[in-house]
Protein backbone atom coordinates (compact mmCIF):
# COMPACT_ATOMS: atom_id res chain seq x y z
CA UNK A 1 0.00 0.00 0.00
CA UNK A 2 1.50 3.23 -0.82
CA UNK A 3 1.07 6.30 1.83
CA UNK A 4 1.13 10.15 0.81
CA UNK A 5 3.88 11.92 2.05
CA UNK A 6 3.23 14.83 3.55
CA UNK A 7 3.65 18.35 2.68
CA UNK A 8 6.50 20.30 4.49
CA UNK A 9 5.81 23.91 6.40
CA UNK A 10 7.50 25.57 3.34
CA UNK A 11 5.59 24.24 0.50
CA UNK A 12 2.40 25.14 2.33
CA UNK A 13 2.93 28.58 0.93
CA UNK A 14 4.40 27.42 -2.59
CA UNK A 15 2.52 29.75 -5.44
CA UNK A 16 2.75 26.70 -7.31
CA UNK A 17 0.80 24.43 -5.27
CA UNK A 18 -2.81 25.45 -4.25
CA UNK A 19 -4.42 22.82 -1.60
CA UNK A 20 -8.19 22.42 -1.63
CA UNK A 21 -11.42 21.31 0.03
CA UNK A 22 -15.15 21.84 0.05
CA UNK A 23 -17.59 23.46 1.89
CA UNK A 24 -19.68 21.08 4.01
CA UNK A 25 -22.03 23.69 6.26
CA UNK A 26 -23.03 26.95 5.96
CA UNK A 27 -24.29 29.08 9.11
CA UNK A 28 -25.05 32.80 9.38
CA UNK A 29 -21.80 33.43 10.99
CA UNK A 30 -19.31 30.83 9.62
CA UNK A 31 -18.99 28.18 7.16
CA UNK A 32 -16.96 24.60 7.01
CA UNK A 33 -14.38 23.06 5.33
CA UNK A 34 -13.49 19.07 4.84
CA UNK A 35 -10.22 17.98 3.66
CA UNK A 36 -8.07 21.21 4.42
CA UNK A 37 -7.61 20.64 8.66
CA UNK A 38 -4.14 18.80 8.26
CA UNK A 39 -2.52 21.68 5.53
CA UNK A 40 -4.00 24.66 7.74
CA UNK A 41 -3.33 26.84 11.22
CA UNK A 42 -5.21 29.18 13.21
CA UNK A 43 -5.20 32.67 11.15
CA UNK A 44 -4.92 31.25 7.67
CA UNK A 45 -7.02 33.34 4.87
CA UNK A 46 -9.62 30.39 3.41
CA UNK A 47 -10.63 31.44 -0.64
CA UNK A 48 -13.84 30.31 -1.51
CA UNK A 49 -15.52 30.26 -5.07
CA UNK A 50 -19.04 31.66 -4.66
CA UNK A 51 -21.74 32.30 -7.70
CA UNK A 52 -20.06 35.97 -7.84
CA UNK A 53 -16.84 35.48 -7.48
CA UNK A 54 -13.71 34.61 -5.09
CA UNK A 55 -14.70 34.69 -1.43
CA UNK A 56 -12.53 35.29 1.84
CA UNK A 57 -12.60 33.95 5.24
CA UNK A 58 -10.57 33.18 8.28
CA UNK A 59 -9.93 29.69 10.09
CA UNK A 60 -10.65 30.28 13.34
CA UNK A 61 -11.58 26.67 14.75
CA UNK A 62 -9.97 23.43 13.23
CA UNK A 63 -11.14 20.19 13.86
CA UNK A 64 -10.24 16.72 12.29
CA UNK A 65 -13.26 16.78 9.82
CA UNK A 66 -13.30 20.25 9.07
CA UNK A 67 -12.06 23.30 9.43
CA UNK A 68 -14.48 26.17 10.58
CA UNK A 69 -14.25 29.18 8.89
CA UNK A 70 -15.59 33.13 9.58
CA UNK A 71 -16.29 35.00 6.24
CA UNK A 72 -14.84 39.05 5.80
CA UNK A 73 -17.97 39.39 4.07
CA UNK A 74 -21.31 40.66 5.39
CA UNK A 75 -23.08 38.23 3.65
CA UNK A 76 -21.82 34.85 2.60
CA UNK A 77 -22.62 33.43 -0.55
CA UNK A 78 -20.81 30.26 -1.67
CA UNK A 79 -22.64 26.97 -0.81
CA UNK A 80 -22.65 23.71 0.36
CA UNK A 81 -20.23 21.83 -2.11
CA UNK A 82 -18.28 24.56 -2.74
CA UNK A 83 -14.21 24.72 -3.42
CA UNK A 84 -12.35 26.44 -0.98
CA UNK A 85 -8.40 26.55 -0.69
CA UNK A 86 -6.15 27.90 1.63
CA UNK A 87 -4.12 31.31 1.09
CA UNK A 88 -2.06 31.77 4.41
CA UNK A 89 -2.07 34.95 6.64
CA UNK A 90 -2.97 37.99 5.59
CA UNK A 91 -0.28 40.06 4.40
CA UNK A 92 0.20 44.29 3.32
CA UNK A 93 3.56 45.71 1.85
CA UNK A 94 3.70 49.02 3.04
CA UNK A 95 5.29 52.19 1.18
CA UNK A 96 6.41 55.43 2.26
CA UNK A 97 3.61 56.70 -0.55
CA UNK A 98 0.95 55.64 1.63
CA UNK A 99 1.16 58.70 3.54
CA UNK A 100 -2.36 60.68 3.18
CA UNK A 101 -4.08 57.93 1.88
CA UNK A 102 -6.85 55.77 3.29
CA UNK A 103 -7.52 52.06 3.58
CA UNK A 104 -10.03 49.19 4.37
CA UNK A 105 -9.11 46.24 6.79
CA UNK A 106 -7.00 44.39 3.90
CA UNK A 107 -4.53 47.88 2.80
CA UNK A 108 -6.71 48.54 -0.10
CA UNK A 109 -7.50 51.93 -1.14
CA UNK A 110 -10.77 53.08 -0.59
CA UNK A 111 -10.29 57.51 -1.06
CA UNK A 112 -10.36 56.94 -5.27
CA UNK A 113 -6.80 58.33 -5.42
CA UNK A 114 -5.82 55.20 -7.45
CA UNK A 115 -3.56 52.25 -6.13
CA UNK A 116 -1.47 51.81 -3.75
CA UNK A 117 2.71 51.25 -4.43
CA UNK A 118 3.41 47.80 -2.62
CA UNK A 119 6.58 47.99 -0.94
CA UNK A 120 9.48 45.98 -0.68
CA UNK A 121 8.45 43.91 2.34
CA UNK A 122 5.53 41.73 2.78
CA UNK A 123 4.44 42.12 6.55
CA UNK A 124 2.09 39.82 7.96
CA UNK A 125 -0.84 41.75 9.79
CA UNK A 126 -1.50 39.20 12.89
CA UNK A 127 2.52 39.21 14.32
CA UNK A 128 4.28 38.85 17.29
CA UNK A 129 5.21 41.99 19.91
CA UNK A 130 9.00 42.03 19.36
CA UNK A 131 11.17 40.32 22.51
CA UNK A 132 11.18 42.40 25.82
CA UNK A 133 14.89 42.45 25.98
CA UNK A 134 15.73 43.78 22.15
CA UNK A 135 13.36 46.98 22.81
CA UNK A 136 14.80 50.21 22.75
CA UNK A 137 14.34 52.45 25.90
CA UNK A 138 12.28 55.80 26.00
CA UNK A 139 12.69 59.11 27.52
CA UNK A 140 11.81 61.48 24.93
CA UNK A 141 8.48 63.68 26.40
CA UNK A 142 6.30 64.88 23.39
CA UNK A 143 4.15 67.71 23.74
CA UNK A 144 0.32 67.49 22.66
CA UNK A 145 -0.87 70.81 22.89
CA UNK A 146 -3.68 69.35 24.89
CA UNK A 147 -3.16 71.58 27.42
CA UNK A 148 -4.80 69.13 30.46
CA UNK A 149 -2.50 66.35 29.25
CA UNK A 150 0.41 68.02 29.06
CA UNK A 151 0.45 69.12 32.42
CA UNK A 152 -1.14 66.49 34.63
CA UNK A 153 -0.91 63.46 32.32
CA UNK A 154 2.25 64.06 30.23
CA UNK A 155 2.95 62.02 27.20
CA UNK A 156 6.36 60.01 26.13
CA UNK A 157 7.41 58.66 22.69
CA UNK A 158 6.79 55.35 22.66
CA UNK A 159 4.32 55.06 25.24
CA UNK A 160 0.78 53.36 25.54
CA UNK A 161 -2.03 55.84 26.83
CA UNK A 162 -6.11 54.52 26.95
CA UNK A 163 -8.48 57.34 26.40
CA UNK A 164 -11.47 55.89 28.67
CA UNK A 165 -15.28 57.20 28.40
CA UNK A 166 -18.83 56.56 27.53
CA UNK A 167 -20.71 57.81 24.70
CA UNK A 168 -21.27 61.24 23.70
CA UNK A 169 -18.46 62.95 26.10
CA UNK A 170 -16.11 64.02 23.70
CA UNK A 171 -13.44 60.97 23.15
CA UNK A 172 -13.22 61.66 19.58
CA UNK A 173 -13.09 65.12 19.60
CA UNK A 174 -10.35 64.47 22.01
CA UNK A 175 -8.61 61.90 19.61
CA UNK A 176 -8.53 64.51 16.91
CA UNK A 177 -6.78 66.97 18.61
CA UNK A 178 -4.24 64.04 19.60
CA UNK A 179 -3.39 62.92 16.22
CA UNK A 180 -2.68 66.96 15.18
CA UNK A 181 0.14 66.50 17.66
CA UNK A 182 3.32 67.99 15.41
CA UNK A 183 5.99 65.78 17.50
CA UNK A 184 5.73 62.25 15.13
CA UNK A 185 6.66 61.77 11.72
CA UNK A 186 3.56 59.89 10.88
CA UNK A 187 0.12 59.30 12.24
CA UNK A 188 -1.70 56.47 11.70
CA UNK A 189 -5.21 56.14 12.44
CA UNK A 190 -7.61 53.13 12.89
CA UNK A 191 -11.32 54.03 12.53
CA UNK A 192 -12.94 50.85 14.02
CA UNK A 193 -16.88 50.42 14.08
CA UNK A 194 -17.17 54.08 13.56
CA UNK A 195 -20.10 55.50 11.72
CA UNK A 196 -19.69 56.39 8.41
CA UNK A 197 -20.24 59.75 8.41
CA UNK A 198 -17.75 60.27 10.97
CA UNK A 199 -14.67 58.94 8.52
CA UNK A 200 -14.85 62.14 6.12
CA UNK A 201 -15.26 64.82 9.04
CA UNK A 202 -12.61 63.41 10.29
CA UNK A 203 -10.10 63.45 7.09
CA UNK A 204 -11.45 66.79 6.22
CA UNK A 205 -12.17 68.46 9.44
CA UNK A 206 -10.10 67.09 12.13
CA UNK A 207 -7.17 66.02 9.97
CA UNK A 208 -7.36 69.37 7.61
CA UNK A 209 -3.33 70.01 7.10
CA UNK A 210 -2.08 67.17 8.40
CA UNK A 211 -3.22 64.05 5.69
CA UNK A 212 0.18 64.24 4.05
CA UNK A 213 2.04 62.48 7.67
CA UNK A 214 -1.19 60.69 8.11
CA UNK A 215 -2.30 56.64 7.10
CA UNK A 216 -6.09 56.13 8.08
CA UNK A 217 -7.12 52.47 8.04
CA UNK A 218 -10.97 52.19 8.62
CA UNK A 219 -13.61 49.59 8.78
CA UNK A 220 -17.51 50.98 9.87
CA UNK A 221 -19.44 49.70 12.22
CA UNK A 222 -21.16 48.25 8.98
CA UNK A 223 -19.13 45.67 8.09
CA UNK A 224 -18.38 42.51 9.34
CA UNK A 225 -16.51 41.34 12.68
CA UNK A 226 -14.14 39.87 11.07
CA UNK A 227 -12.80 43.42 9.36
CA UNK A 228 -13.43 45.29 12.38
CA UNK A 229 -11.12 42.87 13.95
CA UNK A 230 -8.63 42.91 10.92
CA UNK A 231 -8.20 47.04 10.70
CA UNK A 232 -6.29 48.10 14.16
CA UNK A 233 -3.94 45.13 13.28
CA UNK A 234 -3.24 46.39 9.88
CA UNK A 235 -2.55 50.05 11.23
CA UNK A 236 -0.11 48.53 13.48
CA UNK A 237 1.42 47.04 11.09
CA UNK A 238 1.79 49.99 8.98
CA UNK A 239 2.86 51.75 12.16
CA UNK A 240 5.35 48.77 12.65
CA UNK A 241 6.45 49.91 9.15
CA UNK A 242 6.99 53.25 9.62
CA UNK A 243 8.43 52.60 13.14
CA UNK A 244 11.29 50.34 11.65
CA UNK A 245 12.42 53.19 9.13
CA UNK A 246 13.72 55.28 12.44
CA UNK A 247 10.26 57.71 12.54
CA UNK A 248 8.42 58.53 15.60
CA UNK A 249 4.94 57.73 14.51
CA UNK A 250 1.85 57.96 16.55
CA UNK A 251 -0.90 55.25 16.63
CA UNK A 252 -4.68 56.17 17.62
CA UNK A 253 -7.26 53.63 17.75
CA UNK A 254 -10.84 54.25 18.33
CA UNK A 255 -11.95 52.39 19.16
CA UNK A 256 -10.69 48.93 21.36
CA UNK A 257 -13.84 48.46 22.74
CA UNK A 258 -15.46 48.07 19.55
CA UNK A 259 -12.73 45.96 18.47
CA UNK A 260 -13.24 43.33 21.19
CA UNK A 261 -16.91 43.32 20.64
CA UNK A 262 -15.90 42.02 17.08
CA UNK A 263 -13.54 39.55 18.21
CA UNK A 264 -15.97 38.17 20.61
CA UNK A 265 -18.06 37.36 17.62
CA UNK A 266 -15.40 35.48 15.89
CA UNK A 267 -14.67 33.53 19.23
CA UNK A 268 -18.04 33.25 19.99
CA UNK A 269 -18.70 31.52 15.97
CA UNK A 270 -15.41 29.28 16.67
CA UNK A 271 -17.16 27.92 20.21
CA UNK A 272 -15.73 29.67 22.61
CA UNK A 273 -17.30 29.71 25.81
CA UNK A 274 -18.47 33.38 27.21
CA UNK A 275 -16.77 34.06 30.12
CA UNK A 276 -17.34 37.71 31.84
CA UNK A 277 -20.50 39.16 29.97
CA UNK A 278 -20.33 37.31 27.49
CA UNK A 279 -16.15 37.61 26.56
CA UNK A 280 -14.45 34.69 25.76
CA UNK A 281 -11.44 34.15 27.19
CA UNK A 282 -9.40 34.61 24.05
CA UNK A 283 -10.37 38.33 23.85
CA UNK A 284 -8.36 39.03 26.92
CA UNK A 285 -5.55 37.24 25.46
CA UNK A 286 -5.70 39.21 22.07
CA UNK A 287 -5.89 42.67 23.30
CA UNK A 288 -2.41 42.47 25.35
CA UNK A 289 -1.04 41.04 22.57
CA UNK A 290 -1.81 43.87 20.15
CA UNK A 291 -0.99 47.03 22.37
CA UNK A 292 2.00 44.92 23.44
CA UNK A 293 3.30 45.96 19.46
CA UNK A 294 2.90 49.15 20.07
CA UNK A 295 5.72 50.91 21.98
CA UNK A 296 9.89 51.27 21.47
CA UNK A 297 11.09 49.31 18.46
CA UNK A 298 14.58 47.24 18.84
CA UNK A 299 17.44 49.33 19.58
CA UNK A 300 18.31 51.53 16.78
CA UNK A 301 14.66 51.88 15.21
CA UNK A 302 11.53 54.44 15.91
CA UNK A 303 8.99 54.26 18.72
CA UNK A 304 5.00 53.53 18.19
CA UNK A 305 3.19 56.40 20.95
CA UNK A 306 -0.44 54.55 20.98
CA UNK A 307 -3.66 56.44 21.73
CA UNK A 308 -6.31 53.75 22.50
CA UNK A 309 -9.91 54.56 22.82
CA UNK A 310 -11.89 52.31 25.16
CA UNK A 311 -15.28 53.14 25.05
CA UNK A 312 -16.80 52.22 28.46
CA UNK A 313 -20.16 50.34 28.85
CA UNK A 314 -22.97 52.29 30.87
CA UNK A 315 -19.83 54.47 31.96
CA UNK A 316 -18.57 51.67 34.18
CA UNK A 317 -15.11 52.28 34.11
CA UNK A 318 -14.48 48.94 35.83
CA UNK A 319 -16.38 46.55 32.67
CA UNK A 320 -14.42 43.79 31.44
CA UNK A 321 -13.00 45.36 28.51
CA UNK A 322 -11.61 48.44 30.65
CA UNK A 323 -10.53 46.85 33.29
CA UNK A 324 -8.32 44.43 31.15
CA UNK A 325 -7.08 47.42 28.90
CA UNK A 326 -5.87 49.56 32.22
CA UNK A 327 -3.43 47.33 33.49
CA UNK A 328 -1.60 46.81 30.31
CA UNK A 329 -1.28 50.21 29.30
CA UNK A 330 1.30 52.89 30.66
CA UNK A 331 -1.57 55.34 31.35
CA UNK A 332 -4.69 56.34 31.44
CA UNK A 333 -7.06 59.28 31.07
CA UNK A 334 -11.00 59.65 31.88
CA UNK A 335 -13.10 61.58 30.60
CA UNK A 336 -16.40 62.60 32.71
CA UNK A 337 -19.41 62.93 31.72
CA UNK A 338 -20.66 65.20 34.77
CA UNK A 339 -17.37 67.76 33.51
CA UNK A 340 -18.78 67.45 29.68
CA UNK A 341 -22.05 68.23 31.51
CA UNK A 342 -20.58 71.46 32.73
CA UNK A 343 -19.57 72.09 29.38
CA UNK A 344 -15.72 71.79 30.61
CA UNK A 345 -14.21 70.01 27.23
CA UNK A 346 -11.93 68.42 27.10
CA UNK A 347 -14.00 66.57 29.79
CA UNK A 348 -10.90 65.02 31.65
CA UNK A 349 -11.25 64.15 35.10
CA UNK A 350 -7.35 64.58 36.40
CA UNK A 351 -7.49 63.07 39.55
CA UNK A 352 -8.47 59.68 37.83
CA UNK A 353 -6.09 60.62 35.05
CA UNK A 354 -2.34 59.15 35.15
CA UNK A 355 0.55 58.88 33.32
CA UNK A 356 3.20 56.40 34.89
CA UNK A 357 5.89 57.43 32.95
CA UNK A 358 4.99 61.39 34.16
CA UNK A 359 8.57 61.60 35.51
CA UNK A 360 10.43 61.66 32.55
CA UNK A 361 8.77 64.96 31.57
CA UNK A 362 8.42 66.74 35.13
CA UNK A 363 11.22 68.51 36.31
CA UNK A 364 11.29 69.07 39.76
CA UNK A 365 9.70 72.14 40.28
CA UNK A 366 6.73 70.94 38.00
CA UNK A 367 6.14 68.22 39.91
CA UNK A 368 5.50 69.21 43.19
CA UNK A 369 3.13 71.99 41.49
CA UNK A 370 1.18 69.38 39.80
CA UNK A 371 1.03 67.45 43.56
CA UNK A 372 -0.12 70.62 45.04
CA UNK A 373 -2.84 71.19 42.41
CA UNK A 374 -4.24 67.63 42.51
CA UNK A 375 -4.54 68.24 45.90
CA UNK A 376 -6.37 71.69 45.75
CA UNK A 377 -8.89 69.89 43.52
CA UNK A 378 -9.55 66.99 45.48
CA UNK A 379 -10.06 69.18 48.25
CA UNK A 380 -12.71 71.51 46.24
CA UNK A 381 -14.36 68.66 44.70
CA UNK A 382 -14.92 66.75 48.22
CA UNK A 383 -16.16 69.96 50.40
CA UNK A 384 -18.20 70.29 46.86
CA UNK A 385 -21.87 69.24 49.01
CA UNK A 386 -20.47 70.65 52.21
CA UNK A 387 -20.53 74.29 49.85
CA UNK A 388 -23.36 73.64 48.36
CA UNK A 389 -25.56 73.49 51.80
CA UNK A 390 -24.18 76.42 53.15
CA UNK A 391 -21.63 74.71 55.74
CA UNK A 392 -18.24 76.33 53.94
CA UNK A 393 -17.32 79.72 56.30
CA UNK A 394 -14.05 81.91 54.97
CA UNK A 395 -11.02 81.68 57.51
CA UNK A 396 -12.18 78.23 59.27
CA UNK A 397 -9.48 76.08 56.68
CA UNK A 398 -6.70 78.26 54.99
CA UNK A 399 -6.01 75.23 52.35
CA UNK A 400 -9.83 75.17 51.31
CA UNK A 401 -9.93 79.15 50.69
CA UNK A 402 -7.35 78.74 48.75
CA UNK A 403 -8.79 75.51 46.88
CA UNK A 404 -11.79 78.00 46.11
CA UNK A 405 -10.38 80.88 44.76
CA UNK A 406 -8.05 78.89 42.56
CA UNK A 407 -9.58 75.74 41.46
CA UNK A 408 -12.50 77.35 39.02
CA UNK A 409 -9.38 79.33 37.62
CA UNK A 410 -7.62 76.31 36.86
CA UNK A 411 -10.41 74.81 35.60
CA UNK A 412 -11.53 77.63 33.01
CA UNK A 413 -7.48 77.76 31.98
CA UNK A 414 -8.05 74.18 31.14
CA UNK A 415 -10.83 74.27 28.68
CA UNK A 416 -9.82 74.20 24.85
CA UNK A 417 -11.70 73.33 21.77
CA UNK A 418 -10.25 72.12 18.79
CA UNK A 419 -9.78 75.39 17.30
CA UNK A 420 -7.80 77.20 19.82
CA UNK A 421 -4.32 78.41 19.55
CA UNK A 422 -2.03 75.80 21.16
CA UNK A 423 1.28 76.36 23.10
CA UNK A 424 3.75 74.64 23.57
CA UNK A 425 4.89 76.05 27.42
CA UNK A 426 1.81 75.52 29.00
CA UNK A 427 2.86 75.57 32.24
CA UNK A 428 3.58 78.64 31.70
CA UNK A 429 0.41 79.84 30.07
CA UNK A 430 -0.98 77.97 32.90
CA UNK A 431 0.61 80.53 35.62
CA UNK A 432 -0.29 83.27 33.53
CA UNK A 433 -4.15 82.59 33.49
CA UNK A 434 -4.39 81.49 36.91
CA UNK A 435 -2.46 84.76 37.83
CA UNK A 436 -4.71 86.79 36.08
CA UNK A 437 -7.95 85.41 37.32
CA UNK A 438 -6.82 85.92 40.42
CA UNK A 439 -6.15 89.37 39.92
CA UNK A 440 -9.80 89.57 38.72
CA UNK A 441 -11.12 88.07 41.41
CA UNK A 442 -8.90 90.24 44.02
């Protein structure tokens, strides 16, 4: 009896050699396929041939019979019977010329500038963080010219900062005045379950000037889970690009939340148990492993600064999602709704705001001001219902009389709007204003 030998890891992705099965079930959210499980892994690109043409999927669950697939497409049409053959990973070759342009989920055009230049080097989308040990270190401080940031939650090249809020309270206004930020080389931007109005006001509002530094990879909250998943990994690995040519480039996504609602789908389709309302555990093993890319490249390249939306359920900043994100980032900054009530924007609450790597932008004298102000305001914002019934007498507490007369200073210097002139001293501005309401007030 002769046996088939089998095929070795390298001619798996042979051109030449194209390795088939069929489709043997069809379901709303995936599809299967017999006689490919041996020849394919987790994260391989199924093609299958449908009555309009070639169709695309992902293996996400393989079993001895059959390998089960999730489609990129909305809506599936190949049928039982079907060919399908395997393609490998999905891949993008980034160029320098991608710049101002903006993609799908796959690095396809989709702003009807014509195509794309392909690049040199095929990069794989779905990769590995780089080794803890080969990193680069950062110290570099970057400034914003988000004036509430740059003093009490100061960002550094190369770090990993979530934006963290609830619906309606400003996070992408706050996001687009992040990504005009004139310390990075190049900016690239994942739009991820946005609406679809929102990806033109933000190319020709928010980003007016700046599309020539700027690579905008979107997928709508219209299309599938399975491109929702796909688009912050392709920005990363454009950023990943970009990083490895020496630039400083800066990485927003908005959002992560929405991402992990579309890669509990996928899990969900490939059996995956729920877990913590309704997560399976493989979603709190994929985020890490995506912001862990961002960050310092190996000694000698660039640094990825990510911005990460999370977009908090019901405004519990303690959900799943959030609470998972926090602890792997290197900061974090909340927005309130009660301030965006008050018509404060940006609406960041700084005493839940921190930046862990703060220090390497402080000097000393900045420091201990920022301490004393954090204190001022927690002071004013605890006595707030003690005020507010009458109980608060001048001259009884020194530290609170000063907490009043200064804090609704600091908190009108605070307040910007995307138009506003920016500075780039602004603790210095900030002395100036406060001084001057004070005079005012005096």
């Amino acid at each position: 009896m002769k046996t088939r030998t089998p095929l070795a890891a390298g001619q798996l992705d042979d051109p030449r050699i194209r390795i088939s099965g069929h489709i043997v079930d069809v379901s709303p959210q995936a599809f299967r396929v017999a006689g490919l499980s041996p020849f394919v892994r987790l994260g391989d690109c199924i093609v299958a041939q449908g009555p309009e043409g070639e169709e695309l999927g992902e293996v996400v669950r393989i079993e001895e019979a059959a390998a089960t697939v999730k489609p990129f497409a909305v809506r599936f049409q190949s049928g039982v019977r079907s060919i399908a053959w395997r393609t490998g990973p999905v891949t993008l070759s980034p160029a320098q010329s991608w710049r101002g342009r903006t993609l799908d989920a796959f690095g396809r055009p989709c702003d009807d500038l014509g195509p794309l230049e392909q690049g040199p080097t095929p990069r794989i989308a779905d990769t590995q963080p780089d080794a803890a040990m080969k990193r680069g270190r950062i110290r570099e401080p970057v400034q914003t010219t988000v004036k509430a940031i740059d003093i009490f939650t100061p960002l550094i090249k190369g770090q990993r900062l979530g934006v963290f809020a609830g619906s309606g309270v400003g996070k992408s206004t706050l996001m687009g005045m992040l990504a005009r930020a004139k310390g990075f080389d190049t900016v690239v931007v994942a739009l991820v379950g946005e609406r679809g109005r929102e990806v033109r006001e933000f190319l020709e509002e928010t980003m007016k000037g700046e599309l020539d530094r700027c690579v905008t990879v979107v997928a709508t909250g219209d299309e599938s889970p399975m491109m929702r998943r796909l688009a912050p990994k392709t920005a990363m690995a454009i950023a990943e690009y970009f990083r490895d040519l020496g630039q400083s480039v800066l990485l927003i996504v908005d959002s992560v939340t929405r991402l992990a609602h579309a890669a509990r789908d996928v899990a969900l389709a490939a059996g995956e148990p729920p877990v913590a309302r309704g997560y399976p555990p493989s979603v709190f093993s994929d985020l890490p492993r995506l912001l862990e890319r961002a960050g310092p490249g190996p000694e000698g390249s660039g640094t990825i600064t990510g911005i990460f939306a999370v977009l908090v359920d019901g405004d519990d900043h303690n959900e799943p999602i959030a609470d998972a994100i926090r602890g792997t980032l290197d900061g974090h900054i909340v927005l309130d709704r009660a301030i965006a009530e008050q018509g404060r924007f940006p609406a960041i609450d700084v005493l839940k705001s921190i930046s862990r790597l703060a220090d390497l932008s402080w000097n000393p004298q900045e420091r201990e001001l920022v301490v004393r102000l954090r204190a001022m305001i927690a002071r004013f914002e605890d006595t707030k219902d003690l005020r507010l019934l009458g109980g608060y007498q001048r001259g009884a507490d020194a530290t609170l009389d000063q907490a009043v007369d200064l804090v609704p200073h600091l908190y009108g210097a605070l307040v910007q709007h995307p138009g506003d002139a920016t500075t780039t001293e602004p603790f210095e501005e900030l002395s100036r204003r406060l001084k001057a309401g004070m005079a005012q007030a005096g």
